[in-house]
N, C-alpha and C. Protein backbone atom coordinates (compact mmCIF):
# COMPACT_ATOMS: atom_id res chain seq x y z
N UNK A 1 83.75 148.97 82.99
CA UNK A 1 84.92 149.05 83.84
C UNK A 1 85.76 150.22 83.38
N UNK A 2 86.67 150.45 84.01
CA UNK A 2 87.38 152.30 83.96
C UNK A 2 88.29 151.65 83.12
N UNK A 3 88.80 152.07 82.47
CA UNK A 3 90.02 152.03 81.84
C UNK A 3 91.37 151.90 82.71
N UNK A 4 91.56 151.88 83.56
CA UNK A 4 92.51 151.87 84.37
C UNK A 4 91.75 151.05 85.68
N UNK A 5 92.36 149.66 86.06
CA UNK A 5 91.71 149.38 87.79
C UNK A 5 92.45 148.61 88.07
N UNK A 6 92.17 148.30 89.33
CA UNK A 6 93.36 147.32 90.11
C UNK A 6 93.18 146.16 89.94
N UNK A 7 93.99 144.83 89.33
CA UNK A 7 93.76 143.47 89.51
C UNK A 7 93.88 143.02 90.46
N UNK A 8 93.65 141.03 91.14
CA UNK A 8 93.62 140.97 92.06
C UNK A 8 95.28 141.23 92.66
N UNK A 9 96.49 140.91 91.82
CA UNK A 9 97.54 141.51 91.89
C UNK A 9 98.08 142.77 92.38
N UNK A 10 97.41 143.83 92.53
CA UNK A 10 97.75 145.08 92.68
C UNK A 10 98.28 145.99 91.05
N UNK A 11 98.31 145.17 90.51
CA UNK A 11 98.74 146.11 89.30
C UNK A 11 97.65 146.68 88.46
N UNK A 12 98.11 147.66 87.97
CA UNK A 12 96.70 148.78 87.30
C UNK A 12 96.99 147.99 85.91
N UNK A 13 96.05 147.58 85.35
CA UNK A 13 95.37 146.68 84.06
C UNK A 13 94.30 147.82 83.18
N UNK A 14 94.00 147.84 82.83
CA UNK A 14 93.20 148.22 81.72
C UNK A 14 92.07 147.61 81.31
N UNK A 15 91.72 147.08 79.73
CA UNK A 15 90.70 146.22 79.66
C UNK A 15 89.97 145.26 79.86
N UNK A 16 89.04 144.68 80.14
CA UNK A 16 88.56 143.37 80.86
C UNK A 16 89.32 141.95 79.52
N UNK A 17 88.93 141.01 79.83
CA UNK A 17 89.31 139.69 78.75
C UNK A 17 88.56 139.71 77.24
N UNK A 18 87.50 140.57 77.43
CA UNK A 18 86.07 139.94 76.23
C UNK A 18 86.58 141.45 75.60
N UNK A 19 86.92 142.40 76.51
CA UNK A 19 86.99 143.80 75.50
C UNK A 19 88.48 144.05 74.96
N UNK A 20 89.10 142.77 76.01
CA UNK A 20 90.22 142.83 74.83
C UNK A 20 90.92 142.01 74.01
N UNK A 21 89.85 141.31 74.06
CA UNK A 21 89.84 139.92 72.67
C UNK A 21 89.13 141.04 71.53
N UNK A 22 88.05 141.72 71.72
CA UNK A 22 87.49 142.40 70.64
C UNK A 22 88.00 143.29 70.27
N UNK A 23 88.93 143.84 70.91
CA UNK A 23 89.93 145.02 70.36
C UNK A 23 88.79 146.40 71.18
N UNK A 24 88.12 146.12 71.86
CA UNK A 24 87.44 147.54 72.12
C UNK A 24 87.83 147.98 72.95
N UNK A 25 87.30 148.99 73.40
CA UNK A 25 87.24 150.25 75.18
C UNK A 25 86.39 149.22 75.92
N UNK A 26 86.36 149.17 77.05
CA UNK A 26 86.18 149.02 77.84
C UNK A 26 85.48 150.02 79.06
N UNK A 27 84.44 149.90 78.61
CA UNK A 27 83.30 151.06 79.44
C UNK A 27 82.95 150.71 80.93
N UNK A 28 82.11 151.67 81.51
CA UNK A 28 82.34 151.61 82.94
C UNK A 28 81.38 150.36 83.20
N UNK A 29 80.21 150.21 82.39
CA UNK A 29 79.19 149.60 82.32
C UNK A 29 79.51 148.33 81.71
N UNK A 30 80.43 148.30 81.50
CA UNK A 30 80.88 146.32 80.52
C UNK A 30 80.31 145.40 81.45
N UNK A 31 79.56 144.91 80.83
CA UNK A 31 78.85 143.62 81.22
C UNK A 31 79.87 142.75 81.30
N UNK A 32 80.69 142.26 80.45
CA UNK A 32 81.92 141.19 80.48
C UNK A 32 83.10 141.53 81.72
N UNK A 33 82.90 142.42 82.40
CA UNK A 33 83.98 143.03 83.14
C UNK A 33 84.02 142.14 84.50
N UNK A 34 82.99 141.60 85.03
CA UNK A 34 82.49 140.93 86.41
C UNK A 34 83.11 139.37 86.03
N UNK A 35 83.31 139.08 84.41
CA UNK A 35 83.06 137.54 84.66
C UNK A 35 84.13 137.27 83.22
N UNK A 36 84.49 138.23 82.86
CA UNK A 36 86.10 137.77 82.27
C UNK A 36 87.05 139.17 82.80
N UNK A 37 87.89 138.24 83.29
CA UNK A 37 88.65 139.09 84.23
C UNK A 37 89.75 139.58 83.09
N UNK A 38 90.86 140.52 83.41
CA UNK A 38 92.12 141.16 82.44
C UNK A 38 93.12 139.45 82.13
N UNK A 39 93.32 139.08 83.34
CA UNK A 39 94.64 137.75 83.07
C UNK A 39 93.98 136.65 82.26
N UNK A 40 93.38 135.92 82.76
CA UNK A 40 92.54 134.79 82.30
C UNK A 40 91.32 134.95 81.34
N UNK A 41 90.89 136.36 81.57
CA UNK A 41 89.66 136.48 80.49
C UNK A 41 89.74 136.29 79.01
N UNK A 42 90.85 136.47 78.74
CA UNK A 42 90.86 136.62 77.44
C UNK A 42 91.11 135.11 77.05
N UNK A 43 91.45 134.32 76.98
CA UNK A 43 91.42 132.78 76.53
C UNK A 43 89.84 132.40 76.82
N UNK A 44 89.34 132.70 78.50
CA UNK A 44 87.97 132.16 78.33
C UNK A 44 86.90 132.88 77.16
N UNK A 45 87.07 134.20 77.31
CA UNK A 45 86.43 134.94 76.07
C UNK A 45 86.88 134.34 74.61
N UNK A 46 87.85 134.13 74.27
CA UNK A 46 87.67 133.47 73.19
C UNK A 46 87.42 132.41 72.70
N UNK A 47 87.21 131.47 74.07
CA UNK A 47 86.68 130.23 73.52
C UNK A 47 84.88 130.00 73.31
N UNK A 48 84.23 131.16 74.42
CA UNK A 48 82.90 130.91 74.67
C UNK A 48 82.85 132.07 73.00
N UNK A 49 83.29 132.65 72.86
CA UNK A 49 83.12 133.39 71.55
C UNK A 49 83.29 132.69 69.89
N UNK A 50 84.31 131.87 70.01
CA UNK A 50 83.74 131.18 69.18
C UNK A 50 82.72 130.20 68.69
N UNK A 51 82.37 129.35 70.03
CA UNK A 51 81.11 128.79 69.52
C UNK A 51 79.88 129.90 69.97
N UNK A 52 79.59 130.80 70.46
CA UNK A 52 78.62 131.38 70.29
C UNK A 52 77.79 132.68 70.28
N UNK A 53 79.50 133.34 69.99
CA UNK A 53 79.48 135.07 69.47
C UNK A 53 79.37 135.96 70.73
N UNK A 54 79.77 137.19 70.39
CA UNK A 54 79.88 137.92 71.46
C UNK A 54 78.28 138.46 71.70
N UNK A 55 78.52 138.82 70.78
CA UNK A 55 76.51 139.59 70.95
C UNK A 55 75.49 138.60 71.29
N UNK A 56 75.58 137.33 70.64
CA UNK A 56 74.84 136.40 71.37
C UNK A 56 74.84 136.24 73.37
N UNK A 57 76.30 136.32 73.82
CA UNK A 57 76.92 135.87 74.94
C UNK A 57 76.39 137.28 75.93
N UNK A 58 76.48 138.60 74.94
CA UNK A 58 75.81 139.96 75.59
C UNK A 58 74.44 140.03 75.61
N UNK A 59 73.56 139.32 75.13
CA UNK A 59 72.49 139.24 74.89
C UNK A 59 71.86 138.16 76.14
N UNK A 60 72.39 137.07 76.53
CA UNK A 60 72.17 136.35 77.20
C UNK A 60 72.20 137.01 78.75
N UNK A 61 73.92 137.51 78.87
CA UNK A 61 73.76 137.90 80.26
C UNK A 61 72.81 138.91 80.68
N UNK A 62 72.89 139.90 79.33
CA UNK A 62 71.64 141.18 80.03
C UNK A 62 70.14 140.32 80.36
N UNK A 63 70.03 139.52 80.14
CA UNK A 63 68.17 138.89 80.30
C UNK A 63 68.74 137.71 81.80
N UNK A 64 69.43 137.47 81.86
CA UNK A 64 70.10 136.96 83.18
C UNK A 64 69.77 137.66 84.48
N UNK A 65 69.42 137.25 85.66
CA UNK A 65 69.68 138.07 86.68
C UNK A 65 71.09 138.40 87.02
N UNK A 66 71.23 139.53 87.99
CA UNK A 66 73.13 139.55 87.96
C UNK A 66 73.38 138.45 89.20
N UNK A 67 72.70 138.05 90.10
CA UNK A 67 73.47 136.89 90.95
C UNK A 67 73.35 135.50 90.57
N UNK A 68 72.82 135.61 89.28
CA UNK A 68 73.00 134.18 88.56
C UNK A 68 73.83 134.09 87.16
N UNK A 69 74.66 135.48 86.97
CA UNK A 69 75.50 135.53 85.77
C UNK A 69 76.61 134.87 85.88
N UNK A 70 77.16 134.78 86.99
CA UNK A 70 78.11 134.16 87.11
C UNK A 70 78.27 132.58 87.12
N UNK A 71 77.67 132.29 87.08
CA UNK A 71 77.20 130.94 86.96
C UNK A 71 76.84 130.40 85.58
N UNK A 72 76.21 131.51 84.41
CA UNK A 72 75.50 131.25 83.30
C UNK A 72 76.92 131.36 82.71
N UNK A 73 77.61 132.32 83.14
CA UNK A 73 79.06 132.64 82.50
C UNK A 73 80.11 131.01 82.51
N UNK A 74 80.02 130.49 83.85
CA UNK A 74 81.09 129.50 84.15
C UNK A 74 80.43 128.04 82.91
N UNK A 75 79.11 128.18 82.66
CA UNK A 75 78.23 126.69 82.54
C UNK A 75 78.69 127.56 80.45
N UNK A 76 78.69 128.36 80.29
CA UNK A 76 78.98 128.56 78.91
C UNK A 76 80.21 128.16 78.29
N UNK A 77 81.18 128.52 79.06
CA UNK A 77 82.49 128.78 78.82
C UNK A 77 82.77 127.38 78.98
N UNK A 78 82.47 126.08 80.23
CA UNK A 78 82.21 124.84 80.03
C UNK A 78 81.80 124.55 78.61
N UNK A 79 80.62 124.65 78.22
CA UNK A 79 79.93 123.90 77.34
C UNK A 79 80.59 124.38 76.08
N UNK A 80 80.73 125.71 75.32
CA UNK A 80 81.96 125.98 74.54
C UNK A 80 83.07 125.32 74.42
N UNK A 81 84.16 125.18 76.05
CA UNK A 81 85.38 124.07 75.92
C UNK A 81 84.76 122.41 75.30
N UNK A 82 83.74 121.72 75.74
CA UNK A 82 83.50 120.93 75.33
C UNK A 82 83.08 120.26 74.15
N UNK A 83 82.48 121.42 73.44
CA UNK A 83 81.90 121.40 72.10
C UNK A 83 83.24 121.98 71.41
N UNK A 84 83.93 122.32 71.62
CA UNK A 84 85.46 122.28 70.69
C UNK A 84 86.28 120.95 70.98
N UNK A 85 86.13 120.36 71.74
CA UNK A 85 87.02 119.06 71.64
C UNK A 85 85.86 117.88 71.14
N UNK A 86 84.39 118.39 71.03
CA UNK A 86 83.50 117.37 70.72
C UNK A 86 82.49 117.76 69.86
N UNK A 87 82.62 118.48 68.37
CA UNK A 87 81.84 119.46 67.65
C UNK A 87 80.71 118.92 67.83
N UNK A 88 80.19 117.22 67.29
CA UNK A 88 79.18 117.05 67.31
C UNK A 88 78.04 116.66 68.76
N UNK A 89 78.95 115.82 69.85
CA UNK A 89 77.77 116.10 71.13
C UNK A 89 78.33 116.91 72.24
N UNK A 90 79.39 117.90 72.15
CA UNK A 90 79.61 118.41 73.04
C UNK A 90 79.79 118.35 74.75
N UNK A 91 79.39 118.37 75.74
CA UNK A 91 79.25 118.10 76.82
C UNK A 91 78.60 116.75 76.95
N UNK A 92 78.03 116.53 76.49
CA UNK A 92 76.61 115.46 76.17
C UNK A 92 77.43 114.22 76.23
N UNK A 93 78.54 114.26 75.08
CA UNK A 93 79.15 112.94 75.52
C UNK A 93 79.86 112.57 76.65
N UNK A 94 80.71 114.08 77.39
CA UNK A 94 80.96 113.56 78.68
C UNK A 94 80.20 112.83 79.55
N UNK A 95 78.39 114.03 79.80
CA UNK A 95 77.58 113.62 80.52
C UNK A 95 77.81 111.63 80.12
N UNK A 96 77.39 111.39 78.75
CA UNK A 96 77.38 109.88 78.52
C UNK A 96 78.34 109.16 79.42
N UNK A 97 79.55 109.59 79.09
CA UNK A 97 80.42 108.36 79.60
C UNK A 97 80.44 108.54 81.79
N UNK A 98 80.16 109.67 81.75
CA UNK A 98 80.34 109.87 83.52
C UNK A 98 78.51 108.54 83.57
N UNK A 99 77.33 108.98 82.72
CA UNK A 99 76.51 107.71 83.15
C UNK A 99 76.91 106.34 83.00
N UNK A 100 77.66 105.97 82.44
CA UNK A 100 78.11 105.05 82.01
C UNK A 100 79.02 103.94 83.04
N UNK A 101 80.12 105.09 83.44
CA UNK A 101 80.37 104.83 84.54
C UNK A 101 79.82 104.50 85.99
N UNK A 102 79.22 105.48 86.40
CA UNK A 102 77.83 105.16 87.27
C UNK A 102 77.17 103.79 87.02
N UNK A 103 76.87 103.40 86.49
CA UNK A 103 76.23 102.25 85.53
C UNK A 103 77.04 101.20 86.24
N UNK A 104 78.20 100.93 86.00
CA UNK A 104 79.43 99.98 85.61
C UNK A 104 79.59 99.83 87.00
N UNK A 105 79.80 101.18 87.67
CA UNK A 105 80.24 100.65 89.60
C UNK A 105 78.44 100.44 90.13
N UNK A 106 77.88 100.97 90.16
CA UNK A 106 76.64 100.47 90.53
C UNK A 106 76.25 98.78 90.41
N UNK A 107 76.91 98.38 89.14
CA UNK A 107 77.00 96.81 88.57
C UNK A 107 77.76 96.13 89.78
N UNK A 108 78.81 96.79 89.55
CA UNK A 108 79.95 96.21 90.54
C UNK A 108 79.61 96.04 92.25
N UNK A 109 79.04 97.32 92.53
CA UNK A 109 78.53 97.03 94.06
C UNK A 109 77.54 96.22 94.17
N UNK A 110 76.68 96.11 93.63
CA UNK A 110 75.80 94.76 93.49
C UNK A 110 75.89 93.61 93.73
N UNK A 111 77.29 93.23 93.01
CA UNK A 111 78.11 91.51 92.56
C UNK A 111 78.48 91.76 93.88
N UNK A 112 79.16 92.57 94.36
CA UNK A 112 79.97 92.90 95.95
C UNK A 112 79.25 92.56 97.06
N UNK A 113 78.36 93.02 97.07
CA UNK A 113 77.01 92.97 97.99
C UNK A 113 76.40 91.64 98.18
N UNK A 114 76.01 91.18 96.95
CA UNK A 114 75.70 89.88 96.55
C UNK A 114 76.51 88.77 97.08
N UNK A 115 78.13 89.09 96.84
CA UNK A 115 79.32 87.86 97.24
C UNK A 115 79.29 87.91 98.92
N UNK A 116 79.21 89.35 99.37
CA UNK A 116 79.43 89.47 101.05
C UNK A 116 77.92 88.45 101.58
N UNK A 117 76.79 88.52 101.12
CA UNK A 117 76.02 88.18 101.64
C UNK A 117 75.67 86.44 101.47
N UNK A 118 76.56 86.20 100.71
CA UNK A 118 76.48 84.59 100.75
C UNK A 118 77.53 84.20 101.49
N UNK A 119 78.63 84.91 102.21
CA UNK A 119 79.42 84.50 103.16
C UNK A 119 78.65 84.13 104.39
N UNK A 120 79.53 83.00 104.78
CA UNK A 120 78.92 82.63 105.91
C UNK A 120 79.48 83.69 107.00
N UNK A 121 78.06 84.24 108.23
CA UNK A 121 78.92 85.60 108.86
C UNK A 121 80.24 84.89 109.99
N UNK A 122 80.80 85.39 110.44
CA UNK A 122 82.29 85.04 111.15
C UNK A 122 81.67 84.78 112.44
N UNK A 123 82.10 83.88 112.70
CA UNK A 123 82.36 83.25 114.01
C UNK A 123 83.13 83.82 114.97
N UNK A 124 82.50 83.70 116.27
CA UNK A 124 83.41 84.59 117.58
C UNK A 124 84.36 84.21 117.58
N UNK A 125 85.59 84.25 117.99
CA UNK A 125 86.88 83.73 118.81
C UNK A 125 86.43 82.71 119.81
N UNK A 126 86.87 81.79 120.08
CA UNK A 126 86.57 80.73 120.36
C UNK A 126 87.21 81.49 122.39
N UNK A 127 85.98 80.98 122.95
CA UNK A 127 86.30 81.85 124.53
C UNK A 127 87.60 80.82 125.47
N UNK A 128 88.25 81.01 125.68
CA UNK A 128 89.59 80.64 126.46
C UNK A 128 88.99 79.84 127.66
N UNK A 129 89.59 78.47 127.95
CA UNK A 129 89.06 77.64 129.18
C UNK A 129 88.89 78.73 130.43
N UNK A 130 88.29 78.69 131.32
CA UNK A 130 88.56 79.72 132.38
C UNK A 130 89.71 79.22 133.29
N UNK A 131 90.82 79.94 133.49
CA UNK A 131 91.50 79.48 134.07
C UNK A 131 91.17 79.05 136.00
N UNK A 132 91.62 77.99 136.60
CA UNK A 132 91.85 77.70 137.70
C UNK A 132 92.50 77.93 138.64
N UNK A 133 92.30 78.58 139.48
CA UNK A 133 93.22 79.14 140.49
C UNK A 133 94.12 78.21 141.54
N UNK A 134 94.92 78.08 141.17
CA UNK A 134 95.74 76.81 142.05
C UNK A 134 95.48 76.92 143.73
N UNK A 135 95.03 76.09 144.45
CA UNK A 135 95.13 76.22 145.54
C UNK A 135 96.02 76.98 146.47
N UNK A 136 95.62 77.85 147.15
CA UNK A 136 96.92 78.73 148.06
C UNK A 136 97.24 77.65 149.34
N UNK A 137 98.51 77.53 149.20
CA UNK A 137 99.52 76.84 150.22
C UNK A 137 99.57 77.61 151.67
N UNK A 138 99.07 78.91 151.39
CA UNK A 138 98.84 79.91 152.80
C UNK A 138 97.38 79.86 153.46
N UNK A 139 97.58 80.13 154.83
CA UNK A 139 96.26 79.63 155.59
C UNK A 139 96.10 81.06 156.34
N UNK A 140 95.07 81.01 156.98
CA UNK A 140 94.59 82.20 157.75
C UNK A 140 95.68 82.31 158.96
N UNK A 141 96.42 81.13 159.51
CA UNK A 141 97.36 81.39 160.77
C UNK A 141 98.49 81.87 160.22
N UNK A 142 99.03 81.40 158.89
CA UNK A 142 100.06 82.57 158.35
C UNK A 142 100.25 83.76 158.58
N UNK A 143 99.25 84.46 159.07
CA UNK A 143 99.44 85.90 158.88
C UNK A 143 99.24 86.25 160.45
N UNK A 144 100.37 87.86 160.71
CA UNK A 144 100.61 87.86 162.04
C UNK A 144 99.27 88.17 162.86
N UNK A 145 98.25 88.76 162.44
CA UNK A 145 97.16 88.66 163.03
C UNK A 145 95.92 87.84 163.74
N UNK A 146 96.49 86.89 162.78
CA UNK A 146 95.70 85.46 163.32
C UNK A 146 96.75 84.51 164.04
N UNK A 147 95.95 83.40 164.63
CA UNK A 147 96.88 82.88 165.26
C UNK A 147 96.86 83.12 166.55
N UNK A 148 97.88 83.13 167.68
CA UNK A 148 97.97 83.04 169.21
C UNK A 148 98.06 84.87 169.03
N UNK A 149 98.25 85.54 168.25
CA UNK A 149 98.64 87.16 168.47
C UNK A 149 96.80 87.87 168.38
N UNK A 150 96.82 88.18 169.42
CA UNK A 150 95.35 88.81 169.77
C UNK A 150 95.62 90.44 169.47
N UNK A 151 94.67 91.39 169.24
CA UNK A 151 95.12 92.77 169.32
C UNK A 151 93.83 93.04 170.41
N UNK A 152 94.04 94.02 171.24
CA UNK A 152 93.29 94.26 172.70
C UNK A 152 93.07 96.09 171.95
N UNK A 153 91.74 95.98 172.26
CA UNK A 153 91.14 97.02 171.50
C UNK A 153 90.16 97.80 172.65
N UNK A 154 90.13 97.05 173.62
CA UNK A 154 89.53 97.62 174.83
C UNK A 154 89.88 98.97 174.64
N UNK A 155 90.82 99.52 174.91
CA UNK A 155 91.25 101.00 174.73
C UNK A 155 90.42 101.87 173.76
N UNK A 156 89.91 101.38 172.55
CA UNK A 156 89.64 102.28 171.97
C UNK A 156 87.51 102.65 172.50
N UNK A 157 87.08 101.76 173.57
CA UNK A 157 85.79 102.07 173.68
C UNK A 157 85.67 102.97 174.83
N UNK A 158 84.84 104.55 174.16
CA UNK A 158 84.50 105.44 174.44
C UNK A 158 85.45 106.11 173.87
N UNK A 159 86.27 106.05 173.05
CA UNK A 159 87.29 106.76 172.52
C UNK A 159 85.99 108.07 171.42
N UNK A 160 86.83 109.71 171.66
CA UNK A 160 85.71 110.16 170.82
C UNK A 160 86.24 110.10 169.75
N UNK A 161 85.13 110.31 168.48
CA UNK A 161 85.10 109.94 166.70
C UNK A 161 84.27 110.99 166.46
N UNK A 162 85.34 111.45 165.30
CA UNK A 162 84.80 112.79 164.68
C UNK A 162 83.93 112.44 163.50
N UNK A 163 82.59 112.94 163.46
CA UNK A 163 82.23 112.83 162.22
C UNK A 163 80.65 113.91 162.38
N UNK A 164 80.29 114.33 161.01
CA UNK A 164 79.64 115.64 160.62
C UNK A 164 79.73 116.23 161.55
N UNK A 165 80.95 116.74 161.83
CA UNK A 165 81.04 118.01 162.55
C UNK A 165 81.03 118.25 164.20
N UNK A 166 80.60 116.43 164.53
CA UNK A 166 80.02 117.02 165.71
C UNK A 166 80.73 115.50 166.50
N UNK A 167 80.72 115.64 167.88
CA UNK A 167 81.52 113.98 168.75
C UNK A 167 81.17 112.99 168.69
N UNK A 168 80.86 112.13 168.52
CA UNK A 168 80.05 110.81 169.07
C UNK A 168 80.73 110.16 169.97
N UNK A 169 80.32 109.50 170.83
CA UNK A 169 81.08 108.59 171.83
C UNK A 169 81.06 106.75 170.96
N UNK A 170 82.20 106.27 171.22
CA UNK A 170 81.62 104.92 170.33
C UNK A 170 81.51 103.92 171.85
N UNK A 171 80.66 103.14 171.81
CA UNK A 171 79.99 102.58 173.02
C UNK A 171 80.39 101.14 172.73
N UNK A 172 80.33 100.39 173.96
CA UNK A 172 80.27 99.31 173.65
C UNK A 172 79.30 98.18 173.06
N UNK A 173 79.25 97.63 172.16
CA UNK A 173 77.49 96.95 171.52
C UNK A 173 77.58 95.86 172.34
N UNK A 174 76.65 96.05 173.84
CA UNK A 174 76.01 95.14 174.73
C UNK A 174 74.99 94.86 173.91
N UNK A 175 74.87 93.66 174.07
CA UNK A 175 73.49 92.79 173.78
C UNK A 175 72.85 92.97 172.27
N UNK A 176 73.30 93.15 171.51
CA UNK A 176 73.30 93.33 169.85
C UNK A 176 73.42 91.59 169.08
N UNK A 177 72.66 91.43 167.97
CA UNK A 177 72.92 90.26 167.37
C UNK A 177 74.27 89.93 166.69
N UNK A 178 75.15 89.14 166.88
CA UNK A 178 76.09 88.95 167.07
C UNK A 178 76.61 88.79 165.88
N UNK A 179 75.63 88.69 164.73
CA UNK A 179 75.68 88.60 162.94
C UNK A 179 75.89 89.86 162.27
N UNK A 180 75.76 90.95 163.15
CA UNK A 180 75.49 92.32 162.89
C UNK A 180 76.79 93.07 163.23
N UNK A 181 77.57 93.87 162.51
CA UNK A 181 78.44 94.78 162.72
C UNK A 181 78.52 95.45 163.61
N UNK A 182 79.87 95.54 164.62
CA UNK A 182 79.31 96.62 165.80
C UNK A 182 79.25 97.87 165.15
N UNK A 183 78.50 98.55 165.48
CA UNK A 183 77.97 99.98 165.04
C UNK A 183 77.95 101.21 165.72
N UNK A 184 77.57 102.20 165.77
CA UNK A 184 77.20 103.18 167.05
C UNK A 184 75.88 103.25 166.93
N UNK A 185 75.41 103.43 168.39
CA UNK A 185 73.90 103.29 169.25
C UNK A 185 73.77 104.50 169.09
């Protein structure tokens, strides 16, 4: 990296994190430049540096491909933080207790599973009597149509009726079954 470049800030920075934990220059070619940045690099560089040296950590990424360094970088700097709060199993004991856990709710959904399935399953809602419609007090002569009031409709046969476009005459239905709708002939 140049001696001079832009952070994601806009401000011109200088050395990467790893070259300036080591006190060095910072070359155009720094391997550490992609994956310890100027702000934050330097705490992660010194933690993956103490458990497992710089030249070791330069040695690793060069035999690395570069679209998998970043990744070898993040899983180091992990396993370093962990092995300082856990000298002797390091990550290992996290891994333990996260199985452990797994373990414990896996137990638990089981007993869960187990209790739901000895329930007896639920019963519908019990369906509502159907209600009865009270007799209507109104009759067919109630209404002004029925009854002594006739409507005289004579008028409307041969009346013309528009439909697709074109006249029809509506006729009178002579001699038709009497079960049958009058219709047009």
């Amino acid at each position: 990296m140049s001696t001079k470049a832009k952070s994601r800030t806009g401000i011109i920075v200088g050395r990467c994190g790893a070259c300036k934990f080591m006190r060095h220059k910072c070359l155009d070619n720094c391997i550490f430049a992609p994956y310890f940045e100027h702000d934050q690099g330097t705490a992660k560089f010194e933690t993956v540096h103490k458990i497992f040296g710089a030249s070791n950590v330069k040695k690793l990424l060069t035999n690395i491909p570069i679209h998998k360094r970043a990744d070898a970088t993040f899983t180091l700097y992990y396993e370093a933080s962990a092995r300082l709060q856990d000298p002797i199993y390091g990550c290992i004991s996290q891994l333990y207790c996260l199985q452990n856990q797994v373990i414990t709710l896996q137990a638990e959904l089981s007993s869960l599973q187990a209790h739901v399935a000895m329930q007896p399953p639920p019963q519908p809602p019990p369906q509502p009597p159907p209600q009865q419609i009270p007799p209507s007090s109104l009759s067919v002569s109630d209404f002004p149509f029925a009854g002594g009031a006739t409507s005289d409709m004579s008028h409307l046969a041969g009346a013309p009726v528009a439909s697709g476009g074109g006249e029809e005459l509506l006729l009178k239905n002579q001699g038709s079954d009497p079960s049958m709708p009058p219709g047009p002939n």
